[in-house]
C-alpha atoms as a PDB file:
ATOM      1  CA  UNK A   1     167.907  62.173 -43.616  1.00  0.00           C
ATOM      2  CA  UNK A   2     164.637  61.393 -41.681  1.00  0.00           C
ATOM      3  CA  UNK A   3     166.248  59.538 -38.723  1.00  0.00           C
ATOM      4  CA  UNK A   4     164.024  57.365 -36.331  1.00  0.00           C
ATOM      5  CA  UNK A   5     165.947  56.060 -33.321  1.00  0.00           C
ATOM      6  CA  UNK A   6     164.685  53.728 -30.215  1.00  0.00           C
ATOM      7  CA  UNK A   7     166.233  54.071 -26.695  1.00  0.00           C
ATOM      8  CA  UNK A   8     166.221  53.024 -23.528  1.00  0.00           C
ATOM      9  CA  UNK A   9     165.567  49.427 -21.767  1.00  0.00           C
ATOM     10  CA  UNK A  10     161.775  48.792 -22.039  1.00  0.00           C
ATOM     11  CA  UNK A  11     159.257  47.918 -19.085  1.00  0.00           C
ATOM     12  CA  UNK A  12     157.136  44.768 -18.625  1.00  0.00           C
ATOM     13  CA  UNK A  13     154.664  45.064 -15.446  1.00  0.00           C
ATOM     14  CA  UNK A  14     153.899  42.685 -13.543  1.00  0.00           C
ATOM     15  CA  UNK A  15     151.475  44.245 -11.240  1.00  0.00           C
ATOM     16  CA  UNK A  16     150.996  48.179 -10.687  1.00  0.00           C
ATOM     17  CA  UNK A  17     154.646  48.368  -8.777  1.00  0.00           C
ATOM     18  CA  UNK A  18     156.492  45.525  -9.916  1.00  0.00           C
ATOM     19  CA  UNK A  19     158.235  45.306 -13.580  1.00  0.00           C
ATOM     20  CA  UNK A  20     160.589  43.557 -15.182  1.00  0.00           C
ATOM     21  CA  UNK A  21     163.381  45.639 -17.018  1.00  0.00           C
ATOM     22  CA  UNK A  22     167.289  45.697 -17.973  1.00  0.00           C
ATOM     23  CA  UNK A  23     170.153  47.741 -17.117  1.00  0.00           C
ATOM     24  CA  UNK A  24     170.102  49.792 -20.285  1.00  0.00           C
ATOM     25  CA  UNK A  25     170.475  53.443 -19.719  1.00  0.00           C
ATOM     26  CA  UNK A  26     169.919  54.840 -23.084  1.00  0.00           C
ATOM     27  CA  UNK A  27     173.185  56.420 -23.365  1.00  0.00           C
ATOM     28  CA  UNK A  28     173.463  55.184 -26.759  1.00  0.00           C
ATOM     29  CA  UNK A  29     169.858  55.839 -28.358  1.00  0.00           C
ATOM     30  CA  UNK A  30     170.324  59.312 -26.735  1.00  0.00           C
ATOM     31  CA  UNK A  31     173.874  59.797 -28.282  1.00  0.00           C
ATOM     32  CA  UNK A  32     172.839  58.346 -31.515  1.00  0.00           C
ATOM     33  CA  UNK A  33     169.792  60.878 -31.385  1.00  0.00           C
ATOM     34  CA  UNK A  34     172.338  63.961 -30.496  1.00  0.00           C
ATOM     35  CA  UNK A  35     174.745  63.255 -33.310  1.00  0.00           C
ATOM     36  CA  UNK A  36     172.271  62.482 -36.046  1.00  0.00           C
ATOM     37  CA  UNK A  37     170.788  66.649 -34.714  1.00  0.00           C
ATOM     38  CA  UNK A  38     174.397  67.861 -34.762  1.00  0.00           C
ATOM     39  CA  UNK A  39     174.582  66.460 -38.219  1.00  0.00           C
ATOM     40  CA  UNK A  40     171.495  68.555 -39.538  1.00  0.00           C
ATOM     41  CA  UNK A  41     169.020  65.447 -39.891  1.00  0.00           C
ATOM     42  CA  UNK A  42     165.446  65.154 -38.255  1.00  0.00           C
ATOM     43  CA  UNK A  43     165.542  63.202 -35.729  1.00  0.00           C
ATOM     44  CA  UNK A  44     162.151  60.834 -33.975  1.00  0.00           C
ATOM     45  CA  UNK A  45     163.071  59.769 -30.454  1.00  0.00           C
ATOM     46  CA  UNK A  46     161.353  56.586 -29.427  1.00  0.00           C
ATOM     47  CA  UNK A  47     162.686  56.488 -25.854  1.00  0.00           C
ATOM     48  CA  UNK A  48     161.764  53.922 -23.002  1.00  0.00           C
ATOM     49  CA  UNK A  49     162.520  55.365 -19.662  1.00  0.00           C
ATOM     50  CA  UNK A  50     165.365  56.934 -18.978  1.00  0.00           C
ATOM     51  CA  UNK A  51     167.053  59.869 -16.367  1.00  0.00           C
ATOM     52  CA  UNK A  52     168.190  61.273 -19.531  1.00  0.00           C
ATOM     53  CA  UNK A  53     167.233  65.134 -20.953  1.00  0.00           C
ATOM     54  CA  UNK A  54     165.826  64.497 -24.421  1.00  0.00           C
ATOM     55  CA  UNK A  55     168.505  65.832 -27.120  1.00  0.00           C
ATOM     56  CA  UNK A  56     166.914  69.487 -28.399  1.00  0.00           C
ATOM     57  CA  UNK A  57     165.694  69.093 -31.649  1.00  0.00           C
ATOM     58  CA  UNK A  58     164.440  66.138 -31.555  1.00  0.00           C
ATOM     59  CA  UNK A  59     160.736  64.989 -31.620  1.00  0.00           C
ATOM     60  CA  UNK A  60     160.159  62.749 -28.444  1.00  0.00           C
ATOM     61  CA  UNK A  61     157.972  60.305 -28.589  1.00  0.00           C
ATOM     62  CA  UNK A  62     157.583  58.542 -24.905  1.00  0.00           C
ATOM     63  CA  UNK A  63     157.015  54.367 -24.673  1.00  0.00           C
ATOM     64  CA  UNK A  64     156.735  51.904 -21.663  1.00  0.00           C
ATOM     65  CA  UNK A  65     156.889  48.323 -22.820  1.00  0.00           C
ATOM     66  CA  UNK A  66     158.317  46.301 -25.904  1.00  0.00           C
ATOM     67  CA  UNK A  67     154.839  46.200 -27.428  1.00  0.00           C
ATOM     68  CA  UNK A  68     154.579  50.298 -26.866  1.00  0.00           C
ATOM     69  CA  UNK A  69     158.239  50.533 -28.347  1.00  0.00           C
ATOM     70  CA  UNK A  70     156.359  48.263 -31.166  1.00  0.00           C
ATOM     71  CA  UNK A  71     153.560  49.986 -32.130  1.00  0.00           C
ATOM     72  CA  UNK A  72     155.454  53.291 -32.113  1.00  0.00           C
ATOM     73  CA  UNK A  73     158.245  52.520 -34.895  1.00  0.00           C
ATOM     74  CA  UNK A  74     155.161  50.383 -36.959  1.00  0.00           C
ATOM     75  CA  UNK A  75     153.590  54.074 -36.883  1.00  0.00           C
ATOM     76  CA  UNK A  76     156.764  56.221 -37.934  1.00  0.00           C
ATOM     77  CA  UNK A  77     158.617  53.581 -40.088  1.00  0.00           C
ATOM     78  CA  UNK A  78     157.545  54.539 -43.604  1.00  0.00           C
ATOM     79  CA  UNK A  79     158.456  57.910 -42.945  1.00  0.00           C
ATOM     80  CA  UNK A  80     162.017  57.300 -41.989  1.00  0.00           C
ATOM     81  CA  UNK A  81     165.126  56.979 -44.065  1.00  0.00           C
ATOM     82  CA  UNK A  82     167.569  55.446 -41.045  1.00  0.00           C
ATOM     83  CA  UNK A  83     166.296  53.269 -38.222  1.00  0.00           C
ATOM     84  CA  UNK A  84     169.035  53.483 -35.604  1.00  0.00           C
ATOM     85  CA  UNK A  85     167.705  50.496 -33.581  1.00  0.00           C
ATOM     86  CA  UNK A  86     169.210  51.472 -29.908  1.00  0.00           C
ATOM     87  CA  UNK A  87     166.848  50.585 -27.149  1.00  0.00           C
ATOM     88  CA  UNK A  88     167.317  46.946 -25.182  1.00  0.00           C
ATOM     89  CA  UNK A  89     163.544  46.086 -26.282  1.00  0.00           C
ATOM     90  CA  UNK A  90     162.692  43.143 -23.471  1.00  0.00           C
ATOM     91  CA  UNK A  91     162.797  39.355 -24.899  1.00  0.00           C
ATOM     92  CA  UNK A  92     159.712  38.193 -22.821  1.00  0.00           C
ATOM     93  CA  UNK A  93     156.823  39.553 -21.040  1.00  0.00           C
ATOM     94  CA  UNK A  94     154.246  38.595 -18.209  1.00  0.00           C
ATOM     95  CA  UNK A  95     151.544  36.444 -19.913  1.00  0.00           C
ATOM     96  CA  UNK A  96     148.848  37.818 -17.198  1.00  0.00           C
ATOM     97  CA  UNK A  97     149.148  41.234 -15.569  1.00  0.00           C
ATOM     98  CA  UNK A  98     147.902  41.909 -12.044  1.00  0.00           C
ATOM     99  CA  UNK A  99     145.447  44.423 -11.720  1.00  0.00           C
ATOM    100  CA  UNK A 100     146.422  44.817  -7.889  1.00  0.00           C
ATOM    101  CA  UNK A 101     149.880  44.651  -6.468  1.00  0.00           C
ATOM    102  CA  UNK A 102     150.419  41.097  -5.350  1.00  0.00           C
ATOM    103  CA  UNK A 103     150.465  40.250  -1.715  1.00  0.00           C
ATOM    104  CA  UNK A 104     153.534  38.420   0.388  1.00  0.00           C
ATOM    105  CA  UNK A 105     151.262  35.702   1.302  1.00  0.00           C
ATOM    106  CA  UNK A 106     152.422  32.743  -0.195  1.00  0.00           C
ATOM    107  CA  UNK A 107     156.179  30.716  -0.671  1.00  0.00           C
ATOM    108  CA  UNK A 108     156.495  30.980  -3.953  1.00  0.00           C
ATOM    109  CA  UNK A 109     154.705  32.030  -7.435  1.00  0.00           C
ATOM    110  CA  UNK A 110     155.018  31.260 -10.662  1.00  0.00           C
ATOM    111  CA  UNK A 111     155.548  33.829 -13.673  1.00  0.00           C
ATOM    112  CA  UNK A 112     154.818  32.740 -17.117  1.00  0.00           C
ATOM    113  CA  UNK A 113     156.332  34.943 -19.744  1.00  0.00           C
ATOM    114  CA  UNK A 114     156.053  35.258 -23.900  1.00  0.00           C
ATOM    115  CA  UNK A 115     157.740  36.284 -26.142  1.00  0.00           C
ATOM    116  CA  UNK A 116     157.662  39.695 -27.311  1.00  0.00           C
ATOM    117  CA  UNK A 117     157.653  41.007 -30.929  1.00  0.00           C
ATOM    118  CA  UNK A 118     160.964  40.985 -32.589  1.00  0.00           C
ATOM    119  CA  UNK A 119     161.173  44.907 -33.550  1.00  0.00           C
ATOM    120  CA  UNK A 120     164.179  44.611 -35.484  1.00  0.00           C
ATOM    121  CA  UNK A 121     163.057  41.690 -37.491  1.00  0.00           C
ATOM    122  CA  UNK A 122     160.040  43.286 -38.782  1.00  0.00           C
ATOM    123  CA  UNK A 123     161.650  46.443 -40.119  1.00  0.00           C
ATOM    124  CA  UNK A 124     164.130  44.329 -41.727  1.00  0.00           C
ATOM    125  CA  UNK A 125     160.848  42.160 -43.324  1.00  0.00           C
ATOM    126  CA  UNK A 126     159.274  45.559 -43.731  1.00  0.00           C
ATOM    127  CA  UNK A 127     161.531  48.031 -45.447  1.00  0.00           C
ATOM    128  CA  UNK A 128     161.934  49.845 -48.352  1.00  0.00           C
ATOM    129  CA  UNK A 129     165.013  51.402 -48.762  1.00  0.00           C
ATOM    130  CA  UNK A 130     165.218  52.326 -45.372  1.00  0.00           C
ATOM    131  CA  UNK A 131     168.625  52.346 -43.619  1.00  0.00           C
ATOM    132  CA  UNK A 132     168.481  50.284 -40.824  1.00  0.00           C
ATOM    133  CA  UNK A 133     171.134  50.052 -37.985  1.00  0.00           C
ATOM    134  CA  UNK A 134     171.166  47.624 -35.159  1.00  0.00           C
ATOM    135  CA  UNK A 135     173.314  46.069 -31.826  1.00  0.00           C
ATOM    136  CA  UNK A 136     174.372  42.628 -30.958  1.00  0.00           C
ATOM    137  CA  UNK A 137     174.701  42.392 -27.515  1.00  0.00           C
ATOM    138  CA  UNK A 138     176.767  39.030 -27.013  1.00  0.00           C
ATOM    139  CA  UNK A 139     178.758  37.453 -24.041  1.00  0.00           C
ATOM    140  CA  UNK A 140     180.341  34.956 -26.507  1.00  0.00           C
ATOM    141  CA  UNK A 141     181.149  33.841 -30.334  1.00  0.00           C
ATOM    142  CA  UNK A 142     180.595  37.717 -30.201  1.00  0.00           C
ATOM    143  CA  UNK A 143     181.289  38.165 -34.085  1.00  0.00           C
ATOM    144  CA  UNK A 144     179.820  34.811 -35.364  1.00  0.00           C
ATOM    145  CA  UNK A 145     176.090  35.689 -34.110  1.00  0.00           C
ATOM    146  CA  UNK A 146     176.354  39.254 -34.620  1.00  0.00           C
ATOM    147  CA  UNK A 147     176.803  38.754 -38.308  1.00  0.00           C
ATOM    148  CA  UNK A 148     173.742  36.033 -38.243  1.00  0.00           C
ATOM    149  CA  UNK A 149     171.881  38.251 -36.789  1.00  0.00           C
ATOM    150  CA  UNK A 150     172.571  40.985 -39.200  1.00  0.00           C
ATOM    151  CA  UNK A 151     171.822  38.943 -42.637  1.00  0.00           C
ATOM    152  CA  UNK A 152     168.960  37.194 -40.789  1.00  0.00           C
ATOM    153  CA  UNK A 153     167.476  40.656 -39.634  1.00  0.00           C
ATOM    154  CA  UNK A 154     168.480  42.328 -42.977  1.00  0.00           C
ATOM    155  CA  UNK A 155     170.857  45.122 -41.512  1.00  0.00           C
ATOM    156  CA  UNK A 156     172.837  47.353 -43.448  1.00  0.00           C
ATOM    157  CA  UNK A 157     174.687  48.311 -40.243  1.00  0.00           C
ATOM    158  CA  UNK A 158     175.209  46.731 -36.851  1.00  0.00           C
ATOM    159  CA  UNK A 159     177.548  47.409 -33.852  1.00  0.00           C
ATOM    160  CA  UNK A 160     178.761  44.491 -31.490  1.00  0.00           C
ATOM    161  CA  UNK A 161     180.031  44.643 -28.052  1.00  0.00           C
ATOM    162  CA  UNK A 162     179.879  42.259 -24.921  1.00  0.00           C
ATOM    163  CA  UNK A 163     177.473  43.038 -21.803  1.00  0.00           C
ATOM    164  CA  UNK A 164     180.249  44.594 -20.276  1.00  0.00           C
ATOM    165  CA  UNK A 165     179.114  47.766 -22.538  1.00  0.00           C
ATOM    166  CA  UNK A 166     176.088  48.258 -20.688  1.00  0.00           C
ATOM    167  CA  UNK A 167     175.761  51.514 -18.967  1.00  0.00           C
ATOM    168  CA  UNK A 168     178.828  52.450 -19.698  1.00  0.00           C
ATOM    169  CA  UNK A 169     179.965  55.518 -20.770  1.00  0.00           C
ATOM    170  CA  UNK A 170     182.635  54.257 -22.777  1.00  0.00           C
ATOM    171  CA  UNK A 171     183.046  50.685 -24.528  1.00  0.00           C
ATOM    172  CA  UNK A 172     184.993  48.393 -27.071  1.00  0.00           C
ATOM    173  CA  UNK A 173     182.925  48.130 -30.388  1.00  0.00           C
ATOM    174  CA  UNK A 174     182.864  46.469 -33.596  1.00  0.00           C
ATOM    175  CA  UNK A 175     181.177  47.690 -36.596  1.00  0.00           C
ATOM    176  CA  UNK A 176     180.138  46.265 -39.807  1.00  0.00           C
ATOM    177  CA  UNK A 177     177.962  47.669 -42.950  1.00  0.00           C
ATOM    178  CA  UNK A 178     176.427  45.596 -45.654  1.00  0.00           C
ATOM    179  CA  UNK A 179     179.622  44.155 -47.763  1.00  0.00           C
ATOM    180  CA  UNK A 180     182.134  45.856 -45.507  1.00  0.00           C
ATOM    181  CA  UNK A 181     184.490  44.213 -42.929  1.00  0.00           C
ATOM    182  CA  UNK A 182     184.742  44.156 -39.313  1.00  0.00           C
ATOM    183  CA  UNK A 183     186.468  47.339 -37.720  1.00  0.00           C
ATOM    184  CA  UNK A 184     187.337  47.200 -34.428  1.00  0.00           C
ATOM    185  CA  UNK A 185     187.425  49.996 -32.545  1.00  0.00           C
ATOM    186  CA  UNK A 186     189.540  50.500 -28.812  1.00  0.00           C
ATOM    187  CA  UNK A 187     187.283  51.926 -25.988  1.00  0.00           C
ATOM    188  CA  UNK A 188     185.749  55.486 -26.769  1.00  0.00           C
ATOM    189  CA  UNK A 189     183.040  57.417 -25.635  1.00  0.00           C
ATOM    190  CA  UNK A 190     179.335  55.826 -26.618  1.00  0.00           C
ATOM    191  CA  UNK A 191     179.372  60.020 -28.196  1.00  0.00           C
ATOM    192  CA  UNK A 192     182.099  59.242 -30.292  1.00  0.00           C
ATOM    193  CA  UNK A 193     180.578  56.022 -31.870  1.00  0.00           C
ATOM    194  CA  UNK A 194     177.198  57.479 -32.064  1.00  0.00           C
ATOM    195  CA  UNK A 195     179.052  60.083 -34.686  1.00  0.00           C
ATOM    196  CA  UNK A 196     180.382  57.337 -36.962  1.00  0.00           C
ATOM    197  CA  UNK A 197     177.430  55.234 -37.380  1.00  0.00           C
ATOM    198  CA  UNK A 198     175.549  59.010 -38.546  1.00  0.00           C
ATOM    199  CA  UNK A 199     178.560  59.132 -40.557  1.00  0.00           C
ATOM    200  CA  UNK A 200     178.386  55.555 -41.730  1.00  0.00           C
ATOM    201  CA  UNK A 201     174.468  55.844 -42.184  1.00  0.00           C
ATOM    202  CA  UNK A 202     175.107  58.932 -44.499  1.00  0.00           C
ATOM    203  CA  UNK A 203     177.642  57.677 -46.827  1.00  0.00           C
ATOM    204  CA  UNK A 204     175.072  54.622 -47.659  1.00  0.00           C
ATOM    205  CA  UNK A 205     172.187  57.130 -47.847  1.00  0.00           C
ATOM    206  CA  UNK A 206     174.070  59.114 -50.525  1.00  0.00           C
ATOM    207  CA  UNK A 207     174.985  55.651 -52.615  1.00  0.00           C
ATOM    208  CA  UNK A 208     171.599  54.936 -52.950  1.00  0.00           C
ATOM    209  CA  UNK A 209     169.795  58.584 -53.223  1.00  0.00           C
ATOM    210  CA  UNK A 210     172.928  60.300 -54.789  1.00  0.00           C
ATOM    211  CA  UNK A 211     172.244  63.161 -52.778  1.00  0.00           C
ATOM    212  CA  UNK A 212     175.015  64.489 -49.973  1.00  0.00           C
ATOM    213  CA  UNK A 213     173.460  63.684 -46.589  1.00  0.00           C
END
């Protein structure tokens, strides 16, 4: 398979030294990335930025903000078999960026932010045939929204866990594919889940290609 996967927590500037951000790490994207190599697929790294080496093998192609991470999968999507949607892609951005770092010289200011494009949404709108894996990041009725958001974004995979997951090395997972059930799995290593949705991803690829991926 030709395997595109996003990583990292995304960058919104608010002036030259000021940004907003989250506390993703990219462990997953990058794990996801190294397992999909491992498994003898091509592998496209869209990667916000991270402390992380780049996984050998794989094609790196280096993003800043939600609309960077954006434009990049609108570019390699039709080429792709699997979207592995792993990067925390900010909600909102600054509506007006500061060409010059602002001063300390009043109270208080005021931020107004929009709303960013939903990534996700659009390759779900936009594929064709395409495989496409995504997260649910949820603090409560964890289950419940994470299977909204997987028929409303059109996922044939997705992967829930609580905040607590967040640059973690290990976590408590569920995962779901199309017509499937929940399986829960106990803490692992982010490593070892990154290996079952390649796995996961495969199987489907074969149903619908009847070739052995």
């Amino acid at each position: 398979m030709r395997i595109l996967v996003t990583a990292g927590g995304t960058r919104e500037y608010i002036d030259p030294v000021r940004y907003i951000t989250n506390a993703s790490t990219g462990k997953m994207g990058y794990a996801a990335a190294a397992a999909a190599i491992d498994s003898g697929h091509s592998v496209k790294l869209i990667s916000a930025p991270t402390s992380i080496a780049h996984p050998k093998g794989a094609e790196l192609l280096s993003v800043v903000s939600a609309e960077e991470m954006f434009e990049a999968v609108k570019n390699e999507f039709s080429s792709c078999d699997c979207l592995i949607m792993a990067a925390a892609v900010s909600d909102y951005c600054p509506e007006r960026y500061a060409e010059k770092k602002i001063k300390k010289s009043k109270e208080k200011i005021e931020l107004i932010f929009h709303k960013t494009p939903d990534i996700l949404e659009w390759a779900g709108d936009n594929k064709n045939g395409q495989i496409i894996v995504g997260f649910a990041l949820e603090d409560e009725n964890l289950l419940e929204k994470a299977e909204e958001k997987m028929q409303r974004k059109k996922m044939d995979i997705i992967i829930a866990n609580d905040p607590s997951a967040i640059s973690q090395e290990c976590s408590q997972i569920y995962i779901k594919q199309t017509g499937g059930e929940w399986l829960s799995r106990p803490e692992r290593h982010k490593s070892e889940t990154a290996v079952e949705i390649i796995r996961m991803a495969g199987k489907i690829h074969s149903q619908r290609t009847g070739k052995c991926t």
